[in-house]
N, C-alpha and C. Protein backbone atom coordinates (compact mmCIF):
# COMPACT_ATOMS: atom_id res chain seq x y z
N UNK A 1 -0.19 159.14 104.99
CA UNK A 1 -0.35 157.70 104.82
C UNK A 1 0.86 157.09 104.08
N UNK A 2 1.41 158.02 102.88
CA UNK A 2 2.20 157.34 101.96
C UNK A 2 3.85 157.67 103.27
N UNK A 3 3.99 158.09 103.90
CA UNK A 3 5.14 158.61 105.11
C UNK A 3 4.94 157.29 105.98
N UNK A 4 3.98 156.66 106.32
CA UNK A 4 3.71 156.04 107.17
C UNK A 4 4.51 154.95 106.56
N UNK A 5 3.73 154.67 105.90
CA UNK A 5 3.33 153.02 104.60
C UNK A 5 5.80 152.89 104.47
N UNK A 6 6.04 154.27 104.11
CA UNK A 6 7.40 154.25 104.21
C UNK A 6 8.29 153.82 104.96
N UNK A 7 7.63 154.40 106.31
CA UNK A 7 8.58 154.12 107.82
C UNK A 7 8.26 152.47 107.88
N UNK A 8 6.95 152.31 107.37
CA UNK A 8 6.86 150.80 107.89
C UNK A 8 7.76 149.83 107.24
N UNK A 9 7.72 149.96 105.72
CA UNK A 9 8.58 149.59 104.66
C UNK A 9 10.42 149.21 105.37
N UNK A 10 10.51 151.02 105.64
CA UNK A 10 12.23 150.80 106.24
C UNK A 10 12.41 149.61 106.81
N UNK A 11 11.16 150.10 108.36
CA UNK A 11 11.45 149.16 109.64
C UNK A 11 11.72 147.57 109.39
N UNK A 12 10.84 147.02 108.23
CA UNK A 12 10.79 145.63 107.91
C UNK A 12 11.84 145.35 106.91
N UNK A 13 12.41 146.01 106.20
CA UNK A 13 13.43 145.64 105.04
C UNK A 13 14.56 146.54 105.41
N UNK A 14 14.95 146.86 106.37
CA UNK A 14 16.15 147.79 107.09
C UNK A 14 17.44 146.94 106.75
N UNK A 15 17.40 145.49 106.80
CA UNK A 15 18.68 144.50 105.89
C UNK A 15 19.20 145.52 104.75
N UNK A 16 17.53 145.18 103.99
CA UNK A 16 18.49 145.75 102.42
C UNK A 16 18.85 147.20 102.80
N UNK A 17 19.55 147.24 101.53
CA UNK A 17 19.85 148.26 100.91
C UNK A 17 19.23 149.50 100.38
N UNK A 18 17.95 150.36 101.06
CA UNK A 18 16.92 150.79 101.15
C UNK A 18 17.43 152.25 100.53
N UNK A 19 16.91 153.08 99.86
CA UNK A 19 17.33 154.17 99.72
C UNK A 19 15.90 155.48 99.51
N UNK A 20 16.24 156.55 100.10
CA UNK A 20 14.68 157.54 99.91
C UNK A 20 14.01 157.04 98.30
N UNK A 21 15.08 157.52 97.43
CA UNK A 21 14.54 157.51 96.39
C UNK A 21 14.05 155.73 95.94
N UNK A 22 14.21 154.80 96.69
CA UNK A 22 13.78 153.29 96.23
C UNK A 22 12.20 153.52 96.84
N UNK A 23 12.20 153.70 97.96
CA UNK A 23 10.95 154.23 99.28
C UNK A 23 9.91 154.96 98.40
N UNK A 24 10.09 156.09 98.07
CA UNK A 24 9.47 157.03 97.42
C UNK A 24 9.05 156.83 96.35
N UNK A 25 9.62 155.74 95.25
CA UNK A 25 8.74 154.85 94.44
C UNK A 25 8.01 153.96 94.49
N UNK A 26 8.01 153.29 95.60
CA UNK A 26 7.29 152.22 96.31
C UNK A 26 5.74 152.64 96.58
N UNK A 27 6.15 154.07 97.26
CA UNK A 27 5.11 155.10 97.51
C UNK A 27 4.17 155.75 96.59
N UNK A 28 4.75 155.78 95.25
CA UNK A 28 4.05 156.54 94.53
C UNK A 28 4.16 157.84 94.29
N UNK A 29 5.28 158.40 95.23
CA UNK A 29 5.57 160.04 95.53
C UNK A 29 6.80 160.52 94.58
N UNK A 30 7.20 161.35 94.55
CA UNK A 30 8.93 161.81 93.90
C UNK A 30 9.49 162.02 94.83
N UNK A 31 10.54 161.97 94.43
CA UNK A 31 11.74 161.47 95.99
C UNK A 31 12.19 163.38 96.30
N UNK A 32 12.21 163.91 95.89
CA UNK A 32 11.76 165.48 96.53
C UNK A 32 10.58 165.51 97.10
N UNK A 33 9.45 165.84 96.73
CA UNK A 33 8.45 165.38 97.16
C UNK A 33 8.31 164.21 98.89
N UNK A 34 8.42 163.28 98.88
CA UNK A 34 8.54 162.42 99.90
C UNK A 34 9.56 162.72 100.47
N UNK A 35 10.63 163.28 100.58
CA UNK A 35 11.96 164.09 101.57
C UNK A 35 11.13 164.91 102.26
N UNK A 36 10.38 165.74 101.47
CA UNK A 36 9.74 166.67 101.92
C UNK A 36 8.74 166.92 102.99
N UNK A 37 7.97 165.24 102.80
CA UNK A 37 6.75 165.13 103.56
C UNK A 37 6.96 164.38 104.68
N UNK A 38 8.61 163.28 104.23
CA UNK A 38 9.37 162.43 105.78
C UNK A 38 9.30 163.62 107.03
N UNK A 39 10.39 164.45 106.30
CA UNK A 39 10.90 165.46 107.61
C UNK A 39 9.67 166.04 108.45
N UNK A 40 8.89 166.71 107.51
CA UNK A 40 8.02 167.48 108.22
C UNK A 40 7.10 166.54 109.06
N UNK A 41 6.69 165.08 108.82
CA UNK A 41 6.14 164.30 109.55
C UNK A 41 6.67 163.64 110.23
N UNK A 42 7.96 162.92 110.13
CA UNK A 42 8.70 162.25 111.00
C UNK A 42 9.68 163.17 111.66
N UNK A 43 10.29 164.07 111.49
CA UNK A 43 11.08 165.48 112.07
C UNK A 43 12.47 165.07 111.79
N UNK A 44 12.42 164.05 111.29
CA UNK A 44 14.36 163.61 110.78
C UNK A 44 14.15 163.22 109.26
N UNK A 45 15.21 163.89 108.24
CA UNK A 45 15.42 163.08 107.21
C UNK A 45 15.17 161.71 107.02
N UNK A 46 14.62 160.97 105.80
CA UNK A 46 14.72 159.59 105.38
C UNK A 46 16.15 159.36 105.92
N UNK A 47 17.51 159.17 105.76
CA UNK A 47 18.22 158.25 105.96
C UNK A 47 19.01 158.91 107.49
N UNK A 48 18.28 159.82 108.50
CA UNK A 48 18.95 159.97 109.55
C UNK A 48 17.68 159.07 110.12
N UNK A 49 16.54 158.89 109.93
CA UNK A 49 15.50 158.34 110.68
C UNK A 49 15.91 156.51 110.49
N UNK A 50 16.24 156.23 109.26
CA UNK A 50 16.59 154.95 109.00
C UNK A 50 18.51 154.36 109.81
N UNK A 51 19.08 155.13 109.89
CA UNK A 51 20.48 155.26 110.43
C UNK A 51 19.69 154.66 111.88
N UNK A 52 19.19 155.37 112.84
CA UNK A 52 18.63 155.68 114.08
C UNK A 52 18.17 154.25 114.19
N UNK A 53 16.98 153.79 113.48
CA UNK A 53 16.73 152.55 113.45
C UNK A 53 17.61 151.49 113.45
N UNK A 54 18.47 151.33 112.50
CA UNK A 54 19.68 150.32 112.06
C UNK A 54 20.23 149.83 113.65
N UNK A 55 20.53 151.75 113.91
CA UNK A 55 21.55 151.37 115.59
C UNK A 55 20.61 150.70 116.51
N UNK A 56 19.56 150.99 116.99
CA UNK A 56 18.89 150.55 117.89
C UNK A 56 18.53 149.04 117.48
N UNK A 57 18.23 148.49 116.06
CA UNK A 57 17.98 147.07 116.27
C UNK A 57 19.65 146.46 116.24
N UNK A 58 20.22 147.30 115.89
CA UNK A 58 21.61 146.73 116.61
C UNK A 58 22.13 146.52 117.96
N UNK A 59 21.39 147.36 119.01
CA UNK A 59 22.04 147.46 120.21
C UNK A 59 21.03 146.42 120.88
N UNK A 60 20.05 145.50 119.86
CA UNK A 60 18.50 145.03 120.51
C UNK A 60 19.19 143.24 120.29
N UNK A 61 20.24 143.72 118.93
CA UNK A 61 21.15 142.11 118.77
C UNK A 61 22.28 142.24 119.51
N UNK A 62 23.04 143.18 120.35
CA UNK A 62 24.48 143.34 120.77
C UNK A 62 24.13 142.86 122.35
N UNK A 63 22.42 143.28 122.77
CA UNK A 63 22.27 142.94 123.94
C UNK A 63 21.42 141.43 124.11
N UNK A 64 20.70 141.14 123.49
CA UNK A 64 19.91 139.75 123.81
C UNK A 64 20.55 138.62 122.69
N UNK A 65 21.58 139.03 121.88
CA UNK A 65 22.02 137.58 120.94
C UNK A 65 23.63 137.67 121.28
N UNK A 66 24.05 136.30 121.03
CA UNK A 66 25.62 136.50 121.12
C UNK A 66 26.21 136.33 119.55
N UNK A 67 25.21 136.60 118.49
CA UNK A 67 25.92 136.77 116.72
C UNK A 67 27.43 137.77 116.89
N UNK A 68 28.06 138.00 116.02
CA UNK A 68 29.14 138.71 115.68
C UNK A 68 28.59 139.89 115.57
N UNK A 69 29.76 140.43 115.26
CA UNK A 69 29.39 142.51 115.03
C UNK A 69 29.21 142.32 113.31
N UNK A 70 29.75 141.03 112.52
CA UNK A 70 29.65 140.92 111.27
C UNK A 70 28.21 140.65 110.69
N UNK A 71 27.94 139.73 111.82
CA UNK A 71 26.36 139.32 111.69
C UNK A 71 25.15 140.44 111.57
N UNK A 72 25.30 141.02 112.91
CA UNK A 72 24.81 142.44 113.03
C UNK A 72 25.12 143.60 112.16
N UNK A 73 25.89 143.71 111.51
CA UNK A 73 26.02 144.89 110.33
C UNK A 73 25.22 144.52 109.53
N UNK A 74 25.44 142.91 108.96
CA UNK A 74 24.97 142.96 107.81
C UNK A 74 23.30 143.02 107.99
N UNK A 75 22.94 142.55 109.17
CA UNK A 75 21.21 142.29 109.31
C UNK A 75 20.43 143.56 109.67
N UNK A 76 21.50 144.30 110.14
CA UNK A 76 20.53 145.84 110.01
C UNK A 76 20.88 146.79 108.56
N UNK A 77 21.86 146.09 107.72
CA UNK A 77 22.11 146.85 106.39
C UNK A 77 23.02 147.42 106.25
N UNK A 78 23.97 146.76 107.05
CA UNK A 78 25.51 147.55 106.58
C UNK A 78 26.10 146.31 106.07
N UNK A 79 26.96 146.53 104.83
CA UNK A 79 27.57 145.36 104.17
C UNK A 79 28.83 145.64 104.71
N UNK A 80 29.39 146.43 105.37
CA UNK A 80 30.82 147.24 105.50
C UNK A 80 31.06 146.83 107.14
N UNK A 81 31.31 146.12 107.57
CA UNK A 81 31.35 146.09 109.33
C UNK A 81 32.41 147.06 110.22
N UNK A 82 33.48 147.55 109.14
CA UNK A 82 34.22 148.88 109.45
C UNK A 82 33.23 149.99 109.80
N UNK A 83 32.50 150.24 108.75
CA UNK A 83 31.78 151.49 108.29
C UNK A 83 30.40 151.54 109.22
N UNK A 84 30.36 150.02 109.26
CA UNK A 84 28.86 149.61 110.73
C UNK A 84 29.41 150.60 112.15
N UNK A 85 30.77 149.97 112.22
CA UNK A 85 31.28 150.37 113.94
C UNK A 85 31.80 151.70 113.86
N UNK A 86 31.82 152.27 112.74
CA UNK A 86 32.36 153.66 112.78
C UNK A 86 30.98 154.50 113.10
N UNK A 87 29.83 154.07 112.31
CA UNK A 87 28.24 154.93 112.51
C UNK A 87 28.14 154.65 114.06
N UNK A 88 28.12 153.16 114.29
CA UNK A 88 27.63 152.87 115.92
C UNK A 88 28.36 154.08 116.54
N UNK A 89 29.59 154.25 116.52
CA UNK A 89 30.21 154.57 117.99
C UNK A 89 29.88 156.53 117.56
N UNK A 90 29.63 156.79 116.27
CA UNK A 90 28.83 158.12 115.93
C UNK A 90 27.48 158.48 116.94
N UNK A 91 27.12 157.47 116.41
CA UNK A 91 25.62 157.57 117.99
C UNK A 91 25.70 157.23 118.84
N UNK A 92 26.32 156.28 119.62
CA UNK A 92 26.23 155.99 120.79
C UNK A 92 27.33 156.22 121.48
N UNK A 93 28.54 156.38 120.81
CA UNK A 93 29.80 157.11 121.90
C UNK A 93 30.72 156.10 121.94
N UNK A 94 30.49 154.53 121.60
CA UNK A 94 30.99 153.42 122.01
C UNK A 94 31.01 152.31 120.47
N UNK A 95 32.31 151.44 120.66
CA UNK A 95 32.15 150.39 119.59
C UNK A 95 30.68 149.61 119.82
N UNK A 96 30.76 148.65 118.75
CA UNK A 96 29.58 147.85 119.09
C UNK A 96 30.26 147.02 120.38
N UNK A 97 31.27 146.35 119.92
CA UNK A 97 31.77 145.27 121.20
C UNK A 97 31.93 146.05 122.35
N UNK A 98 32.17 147.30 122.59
CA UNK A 98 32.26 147.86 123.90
C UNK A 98 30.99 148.09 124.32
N UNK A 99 30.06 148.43 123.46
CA UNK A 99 28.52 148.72 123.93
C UNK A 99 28.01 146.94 124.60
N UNK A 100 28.50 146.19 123.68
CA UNK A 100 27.95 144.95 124.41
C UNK A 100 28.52 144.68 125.78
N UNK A 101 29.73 144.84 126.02
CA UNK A 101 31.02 144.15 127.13
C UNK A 101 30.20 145.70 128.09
N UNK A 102 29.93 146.43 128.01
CA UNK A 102 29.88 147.68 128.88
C UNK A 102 28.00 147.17 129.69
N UNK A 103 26.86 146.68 128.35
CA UNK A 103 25.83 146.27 128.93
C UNK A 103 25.52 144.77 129.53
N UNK A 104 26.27 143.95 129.19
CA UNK A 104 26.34 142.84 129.40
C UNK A 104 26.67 142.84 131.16
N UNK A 105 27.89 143.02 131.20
CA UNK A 105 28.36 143.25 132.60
C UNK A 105 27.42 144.14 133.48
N UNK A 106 26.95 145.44 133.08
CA UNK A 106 25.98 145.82 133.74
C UNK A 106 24.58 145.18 134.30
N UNK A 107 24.22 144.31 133.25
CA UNK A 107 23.07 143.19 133.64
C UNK A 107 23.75 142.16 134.40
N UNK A 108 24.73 141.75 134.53
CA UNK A 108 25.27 140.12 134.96
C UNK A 108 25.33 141.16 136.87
N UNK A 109 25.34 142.34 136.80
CA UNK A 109 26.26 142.91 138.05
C UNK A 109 24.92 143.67 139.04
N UNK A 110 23.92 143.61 138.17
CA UNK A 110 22.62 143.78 138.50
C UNK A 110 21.39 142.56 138.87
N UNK A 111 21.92 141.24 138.09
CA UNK A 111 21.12 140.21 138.55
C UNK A 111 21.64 139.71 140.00
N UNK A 112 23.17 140.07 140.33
CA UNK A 112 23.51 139.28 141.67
C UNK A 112 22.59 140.14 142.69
């Protein structure tokens, strides 16, 4: 429950600046303790499960909004928009602006 109550926490405050050990007090747990009980229930570390998230509501603003890549760092919780496009293209293979220019065109080339 207290793993759950966590993931939900991330998902809605993923802006800030979120950290296991902030989570895990929120929770009521010790931040060993709650590492402990993320993985084995969610199967990824606290901040690879929260990383994962960040990208995907990023690729959810790169494809349905036309904001900046500045906009988008900062609203999924990166203050660093270097350090944003260096994680993106870690997971997905691609900048943010190339992930957009690469899906964008794919939809515009699919509606004709």
């Amino acid at each position: 429950e207290c793993v759950m109550k966590a993931v939900y926490i991330a998902n809605d405050e993923m802006k800030e600046q979120i950290t296991a050990a902030s989570i895990a007090k929120r929770v009521n747990m010790s931040r060993s303790y709650f590492s402990q009980c993320f993985k084995e229930i969610i199967g990824v570390n606290f901040s690879e499960h929260l990383r994962h998230k960040r990208i995907e509501k990023a690729k959810e603003y790169l494809l349905y909004t036309n904001k900046t890549i500045l906009w988008i760092a900062e609203n999924v919780g990166y203050m660093d928009e270097k350090y944003f496009s260096r994680t993106f293209r870690e997971q997905t293979g691609l900048l943010p602006s190339e992930y957009r220019l690469k899906n964008v065109t794919g939809r515009e080339m699919s509606e004709n």
